[in-house]
Protein backbone atom coordinates (compact mmCIF):
# COMPACT_ATOMS: atom_id res chain seq x y z
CA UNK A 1 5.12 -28.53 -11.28
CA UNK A 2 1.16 -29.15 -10.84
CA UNK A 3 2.08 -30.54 -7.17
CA UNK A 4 3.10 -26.80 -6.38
CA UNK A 5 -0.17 -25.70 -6.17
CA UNK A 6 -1.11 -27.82 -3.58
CA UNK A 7 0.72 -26.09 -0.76
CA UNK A 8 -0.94 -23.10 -1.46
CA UNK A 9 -4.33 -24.42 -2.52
CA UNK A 10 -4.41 -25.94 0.84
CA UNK A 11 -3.09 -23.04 2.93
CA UNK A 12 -6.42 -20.94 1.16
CA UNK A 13 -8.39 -23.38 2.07
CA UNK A 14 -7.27 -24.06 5.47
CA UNK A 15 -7.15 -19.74 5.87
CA UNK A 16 -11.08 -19.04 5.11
CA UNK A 17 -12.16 -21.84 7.44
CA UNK A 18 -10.53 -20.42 9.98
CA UNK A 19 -11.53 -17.18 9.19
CA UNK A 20 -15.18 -18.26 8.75
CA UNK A 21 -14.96 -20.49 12.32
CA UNK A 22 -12.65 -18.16 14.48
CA UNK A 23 -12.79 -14.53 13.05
CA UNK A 24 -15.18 -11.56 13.74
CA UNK A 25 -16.62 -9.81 10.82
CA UNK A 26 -15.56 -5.81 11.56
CA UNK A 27 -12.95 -5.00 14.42
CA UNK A 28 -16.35 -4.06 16.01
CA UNK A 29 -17.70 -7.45 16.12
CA UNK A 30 -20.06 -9.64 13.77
CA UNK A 31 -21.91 -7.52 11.75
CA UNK A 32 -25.61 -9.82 12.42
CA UNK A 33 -25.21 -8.85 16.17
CA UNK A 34 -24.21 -5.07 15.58
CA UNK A 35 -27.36 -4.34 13.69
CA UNK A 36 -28.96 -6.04 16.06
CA UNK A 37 -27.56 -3.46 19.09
CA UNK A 38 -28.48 -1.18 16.73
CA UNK A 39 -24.64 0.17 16.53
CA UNK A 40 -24.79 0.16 12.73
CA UNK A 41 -27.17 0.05 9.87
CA UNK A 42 -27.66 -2.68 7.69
CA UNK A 43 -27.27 -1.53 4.07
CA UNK A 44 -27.78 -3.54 0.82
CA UNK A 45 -24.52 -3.93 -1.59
CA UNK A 46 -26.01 -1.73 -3.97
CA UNK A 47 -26.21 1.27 -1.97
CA UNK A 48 -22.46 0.26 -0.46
CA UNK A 49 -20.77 -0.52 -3.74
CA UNK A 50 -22.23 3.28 -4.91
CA UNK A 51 -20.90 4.85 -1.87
CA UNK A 52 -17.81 3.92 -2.60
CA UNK A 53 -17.56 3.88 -6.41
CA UNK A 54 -18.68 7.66 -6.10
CA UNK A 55 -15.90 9.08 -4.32
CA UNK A 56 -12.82 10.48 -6.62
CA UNK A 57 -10.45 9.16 -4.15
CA UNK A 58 -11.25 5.76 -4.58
CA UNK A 59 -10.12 5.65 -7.99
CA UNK A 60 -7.17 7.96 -6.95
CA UNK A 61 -5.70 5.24 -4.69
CA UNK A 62 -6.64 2.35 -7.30
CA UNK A 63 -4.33 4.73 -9.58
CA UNK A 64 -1.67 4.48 -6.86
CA UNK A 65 -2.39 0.66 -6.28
CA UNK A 66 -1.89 -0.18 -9.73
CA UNK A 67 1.41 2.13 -9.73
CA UNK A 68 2.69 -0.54 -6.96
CA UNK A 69 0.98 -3.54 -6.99
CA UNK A 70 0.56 -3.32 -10.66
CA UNK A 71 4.33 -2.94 -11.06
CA UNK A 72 4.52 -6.02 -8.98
CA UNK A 73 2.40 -8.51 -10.72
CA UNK A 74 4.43 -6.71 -14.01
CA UNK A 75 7.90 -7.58 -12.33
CA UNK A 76 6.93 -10.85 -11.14
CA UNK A 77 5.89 -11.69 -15.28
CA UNK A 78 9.19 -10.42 -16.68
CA UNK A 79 11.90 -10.24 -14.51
CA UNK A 80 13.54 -13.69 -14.95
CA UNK A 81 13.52 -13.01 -18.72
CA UNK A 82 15.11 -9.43 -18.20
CA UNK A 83 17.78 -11.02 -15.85
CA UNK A 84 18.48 -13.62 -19.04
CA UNK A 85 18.24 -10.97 -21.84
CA UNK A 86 20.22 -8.19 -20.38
CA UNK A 87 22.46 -9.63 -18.22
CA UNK A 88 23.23 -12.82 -20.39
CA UNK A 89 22.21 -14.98 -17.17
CA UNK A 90 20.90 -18.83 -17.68
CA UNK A 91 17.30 -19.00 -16.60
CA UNK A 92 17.83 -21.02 -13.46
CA UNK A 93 20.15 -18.28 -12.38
CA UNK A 94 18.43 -15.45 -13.69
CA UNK A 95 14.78 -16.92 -11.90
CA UNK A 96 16.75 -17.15 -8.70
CA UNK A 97 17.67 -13.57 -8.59
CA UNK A 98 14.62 -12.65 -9.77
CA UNK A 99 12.65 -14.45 -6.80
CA UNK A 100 14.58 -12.04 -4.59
CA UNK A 101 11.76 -9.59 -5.98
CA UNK A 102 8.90 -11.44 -3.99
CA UNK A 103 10.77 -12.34 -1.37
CA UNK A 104 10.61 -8.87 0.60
CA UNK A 105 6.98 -9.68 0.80
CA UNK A 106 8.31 -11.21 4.12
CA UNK A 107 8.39 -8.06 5.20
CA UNK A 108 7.96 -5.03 3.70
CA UNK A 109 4.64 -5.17 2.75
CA UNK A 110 3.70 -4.54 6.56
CA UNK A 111 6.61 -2.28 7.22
CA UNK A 112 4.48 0.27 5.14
CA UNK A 113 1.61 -0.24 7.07
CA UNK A 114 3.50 0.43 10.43
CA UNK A 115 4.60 3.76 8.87
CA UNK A 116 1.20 4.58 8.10
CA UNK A 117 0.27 3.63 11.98
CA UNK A 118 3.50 5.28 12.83
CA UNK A 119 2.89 8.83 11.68
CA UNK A 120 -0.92 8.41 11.70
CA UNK A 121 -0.29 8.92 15.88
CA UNK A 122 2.37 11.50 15.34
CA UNK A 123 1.05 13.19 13.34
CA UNK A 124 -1.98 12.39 12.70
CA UNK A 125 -3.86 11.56 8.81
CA UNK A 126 -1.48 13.56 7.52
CA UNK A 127 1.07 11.12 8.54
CA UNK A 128 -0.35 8.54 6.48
CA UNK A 129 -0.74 10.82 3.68
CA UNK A 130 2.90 11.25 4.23
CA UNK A 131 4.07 7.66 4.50
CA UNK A 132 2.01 6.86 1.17
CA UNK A 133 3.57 9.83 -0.99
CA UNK A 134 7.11 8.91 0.72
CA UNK A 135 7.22 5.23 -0.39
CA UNK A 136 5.31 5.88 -3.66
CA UNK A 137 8.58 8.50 -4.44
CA UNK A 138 11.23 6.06 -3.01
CA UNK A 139 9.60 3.52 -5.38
CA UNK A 140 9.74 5.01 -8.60
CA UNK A 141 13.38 6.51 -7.82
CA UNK A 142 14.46 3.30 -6.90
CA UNK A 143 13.17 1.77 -9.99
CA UNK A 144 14.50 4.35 -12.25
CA UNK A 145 18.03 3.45 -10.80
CA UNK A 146 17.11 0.48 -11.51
CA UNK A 147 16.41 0.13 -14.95
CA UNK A 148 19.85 2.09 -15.46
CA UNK A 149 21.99 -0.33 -13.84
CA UNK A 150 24.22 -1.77 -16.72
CA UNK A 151 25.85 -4.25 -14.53
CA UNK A 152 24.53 -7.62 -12.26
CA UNK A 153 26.34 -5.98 -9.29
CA UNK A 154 24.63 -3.12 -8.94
CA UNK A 155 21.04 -4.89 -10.40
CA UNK A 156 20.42 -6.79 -8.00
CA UNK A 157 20.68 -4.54 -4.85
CA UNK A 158 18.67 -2.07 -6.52
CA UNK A 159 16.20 -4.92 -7.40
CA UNK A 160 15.96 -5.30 -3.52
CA UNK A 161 15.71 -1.41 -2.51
CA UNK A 162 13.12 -1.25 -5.28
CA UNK A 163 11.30 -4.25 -4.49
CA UNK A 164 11.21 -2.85 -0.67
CA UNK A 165 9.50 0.30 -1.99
CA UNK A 166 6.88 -1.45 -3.79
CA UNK A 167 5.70 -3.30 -0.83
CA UNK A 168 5.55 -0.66 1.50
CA UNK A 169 3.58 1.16 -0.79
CA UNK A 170 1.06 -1.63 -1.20
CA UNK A 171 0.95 -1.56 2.70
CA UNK A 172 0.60 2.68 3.09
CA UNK A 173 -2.36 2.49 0.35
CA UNK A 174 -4.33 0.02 3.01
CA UNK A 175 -3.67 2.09 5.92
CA UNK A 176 -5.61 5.43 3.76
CA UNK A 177 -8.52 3.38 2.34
CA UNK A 178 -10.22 2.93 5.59
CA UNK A 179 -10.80 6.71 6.15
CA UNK A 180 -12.15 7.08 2.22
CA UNK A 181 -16.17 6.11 2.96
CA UNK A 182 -16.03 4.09 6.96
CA UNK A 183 -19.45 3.43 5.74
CA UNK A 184 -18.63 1.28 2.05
CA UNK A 185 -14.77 0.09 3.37
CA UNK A 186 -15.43 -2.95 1.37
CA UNK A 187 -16.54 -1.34 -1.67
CA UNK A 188 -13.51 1.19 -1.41
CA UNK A 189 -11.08 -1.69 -0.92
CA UNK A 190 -12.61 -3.75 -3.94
CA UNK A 191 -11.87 -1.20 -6.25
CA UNK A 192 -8.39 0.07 -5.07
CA UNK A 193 -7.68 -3.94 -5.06
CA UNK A 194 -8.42 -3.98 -8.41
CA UNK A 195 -6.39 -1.36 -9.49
CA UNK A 196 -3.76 -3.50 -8.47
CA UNK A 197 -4.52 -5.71 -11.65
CA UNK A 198 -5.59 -2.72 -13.68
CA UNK A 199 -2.22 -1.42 -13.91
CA UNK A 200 -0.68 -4.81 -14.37
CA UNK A 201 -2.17 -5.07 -17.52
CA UNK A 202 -1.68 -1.31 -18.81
CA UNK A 203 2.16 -1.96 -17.36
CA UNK A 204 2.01 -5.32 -19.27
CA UNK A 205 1.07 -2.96 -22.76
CA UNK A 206 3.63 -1.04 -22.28
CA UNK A 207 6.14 -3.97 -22.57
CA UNK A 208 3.89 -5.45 -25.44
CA UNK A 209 4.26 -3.23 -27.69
CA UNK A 210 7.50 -1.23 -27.25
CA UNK A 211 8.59 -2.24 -30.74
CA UNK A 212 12.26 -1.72 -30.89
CA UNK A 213 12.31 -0.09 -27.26
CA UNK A 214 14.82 -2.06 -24.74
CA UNK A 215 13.19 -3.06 -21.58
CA UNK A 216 15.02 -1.18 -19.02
CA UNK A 217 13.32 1.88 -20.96
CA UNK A 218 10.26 0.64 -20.53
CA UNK A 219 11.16 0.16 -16.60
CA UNK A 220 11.90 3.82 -16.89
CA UNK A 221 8.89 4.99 -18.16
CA UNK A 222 6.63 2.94 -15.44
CA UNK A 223 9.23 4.78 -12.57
CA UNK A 224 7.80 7.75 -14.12
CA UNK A 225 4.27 6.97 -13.26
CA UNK A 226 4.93 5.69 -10.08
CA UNK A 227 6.52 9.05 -9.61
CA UNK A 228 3.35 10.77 -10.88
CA UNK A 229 1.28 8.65 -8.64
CA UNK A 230 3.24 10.21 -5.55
CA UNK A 231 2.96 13.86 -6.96
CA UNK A 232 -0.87 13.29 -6.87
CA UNK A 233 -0.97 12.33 -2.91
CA UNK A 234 -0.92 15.80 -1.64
CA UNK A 235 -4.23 16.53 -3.87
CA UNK A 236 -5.97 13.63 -1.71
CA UNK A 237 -8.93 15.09 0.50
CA UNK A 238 -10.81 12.95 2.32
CA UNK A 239 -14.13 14.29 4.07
CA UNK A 240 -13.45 15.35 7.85
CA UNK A 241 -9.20 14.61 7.27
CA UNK A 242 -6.79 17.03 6.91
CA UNK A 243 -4.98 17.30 3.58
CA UNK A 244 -1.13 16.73 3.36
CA UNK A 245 -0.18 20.53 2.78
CA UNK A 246 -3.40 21.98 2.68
CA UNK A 247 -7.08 21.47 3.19
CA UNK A 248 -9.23 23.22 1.06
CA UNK A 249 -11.91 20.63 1.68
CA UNK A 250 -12.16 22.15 5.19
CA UNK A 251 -12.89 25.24 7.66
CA UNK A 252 -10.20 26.74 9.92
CA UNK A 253 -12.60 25.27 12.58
CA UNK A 254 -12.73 21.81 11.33
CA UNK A 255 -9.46 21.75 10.88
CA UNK A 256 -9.17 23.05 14.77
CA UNK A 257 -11.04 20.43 16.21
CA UNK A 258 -9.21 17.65 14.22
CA UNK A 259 -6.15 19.15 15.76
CA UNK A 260 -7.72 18.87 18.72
CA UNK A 261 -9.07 15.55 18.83
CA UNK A 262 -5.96 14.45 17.61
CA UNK A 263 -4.01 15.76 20.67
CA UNK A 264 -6.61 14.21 23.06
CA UNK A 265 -5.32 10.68 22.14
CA UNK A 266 -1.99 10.84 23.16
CA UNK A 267 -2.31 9.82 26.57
CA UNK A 268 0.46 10.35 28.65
CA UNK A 269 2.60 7.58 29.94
CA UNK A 270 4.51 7.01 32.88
CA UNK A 271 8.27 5.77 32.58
CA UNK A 272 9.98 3.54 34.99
CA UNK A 273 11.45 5.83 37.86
CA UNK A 274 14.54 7.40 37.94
CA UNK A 275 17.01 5.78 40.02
CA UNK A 276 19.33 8.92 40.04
CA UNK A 277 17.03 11.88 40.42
CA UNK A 278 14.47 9.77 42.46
CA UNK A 279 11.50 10.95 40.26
CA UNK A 280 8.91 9.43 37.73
CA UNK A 281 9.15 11.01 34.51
CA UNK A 282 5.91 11.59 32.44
CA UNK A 283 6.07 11.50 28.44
CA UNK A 284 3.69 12.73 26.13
């Protein structure tokens, strides 16, 4: 089993020389020739890392990272053995349904960030505010079905719905950290990342020491913080974004010219011409 880790000891490897030899630093460009142009301003980690460790919603999306992430690292640990335990499955059978789990990460990690992208040009932030409470909720419903299925039928399709709802969420958190500090994205993103662990291990404790508790209960009870983790979205203000509902954070005014600049990006387009009514036809 040692061989395994080849493959993907390799494909690291191969990954960050690529990135080092082929990738920019920002979506702006390298950051040497941007302070340079004088386009941004060199700042030291220090002042970066407290930037970012000093805004509440940093720690409120690691709480929501750990709440899906964290239930993922958790569900990758212990599903095989639940599969064996409460379904009465061999191992072999039980770690093949169980791999079903990581196996949406084909896709539906990024199908949460396309939501987020989605609704953020609907709609604007609040369409990623929306995306990230909507797949938070679908994720801890799904896993409270879940953990009540009392049959393999029924197990393992929730396993998939729920394991769909996990990534996506994992995917909506990254489109929101971006907007929490432009200036200290790294530091935000280091500390939401680790959230992710964080709540692997407090997930893990619950498990640990449940005593006499089964473990679909203890499924339930981490559906309910996931669930509490959505509640929590609309209570997200970012400086200079709208809220989900409301925006206490900001003016009438501010909130205006958000609006406003919003509407000025959607450029209008012009579909192919009408073969029928002779005409183009413009779309918003």
């Amino acid at each position: 089993w040692r061989y395994a880790f080849i493959v993907p000891g390799g494909a690291a490897l191969t990954c960050g020389i690529c990135m080092i030899l082929f990738s920019d630093d920002t979506p702006k460009g390298n950051i040497s020739e941007l302070v340079k142009a004088n386009a941004i301003q060199k700042k030291s980690a220090t002042s970066s890392a407290r930037e970012g460790f000093g805004e509440i919603v940093t720690w409120v999306l690691a709480l929501q990272y750990g709440a899906c992430f964290g239930v993922e690292l958790t569900v990758n640990n212990m599903m095989a053995g639940y599969f064996t335990t409460r379904f009465e499955l061999d191992l072999v059978t039980a770690g093949t349904i169980a791999s079903l789990f990581g196996l949406m990460n084909i896709f539906a990690r990024a199908i949460g960030g396309f939501l987020s992208d989605k609704m953020n040009k609907k709609y604007g932030f609040r369409g990623r505010l929306g995306v990230q409470f909507g797949c938070l909720m679908y994720e801890g419903v799904m896993l409270f079905i879940f953990s009540r299925m009392n049959t393999i039928e029924g197990a393992i399709p929730m396993l998939i719905m729920f394991s769909i709802g996990v990534q996506a969420s994992e995917g909506s958190t990254f489109g929101v950290v971006p907007y929490v500090k432009p200036s200290a994205t790294g530091s935000v993103s280091g500390v939401v990342g680790a959230g992710g662990n964080i709540g692997a291990v407090c997930w893990g404790f619950i498990f640990l020491f449940r005593g006499s508790m089964p473990p679909q209960d203890c499924l339930m009870i981490v559906s309910f913080i996931v669930v509490f983790s959505a509640l929590i979205t609309p209570f997200v203000f970012i400086p200079d974004q709208p809220g989900l509902f409301v925006s206490p954070h900001l003016t009438a005014e501010q909130l205006a010219a958000i609006d406003k600049a919003h509407q000025a990006t959607k450029v209008p387009t012009i579909e192919p011409q009408d073969e029928e009514a002779g005409e183009l036809k413009v779309k918003a």
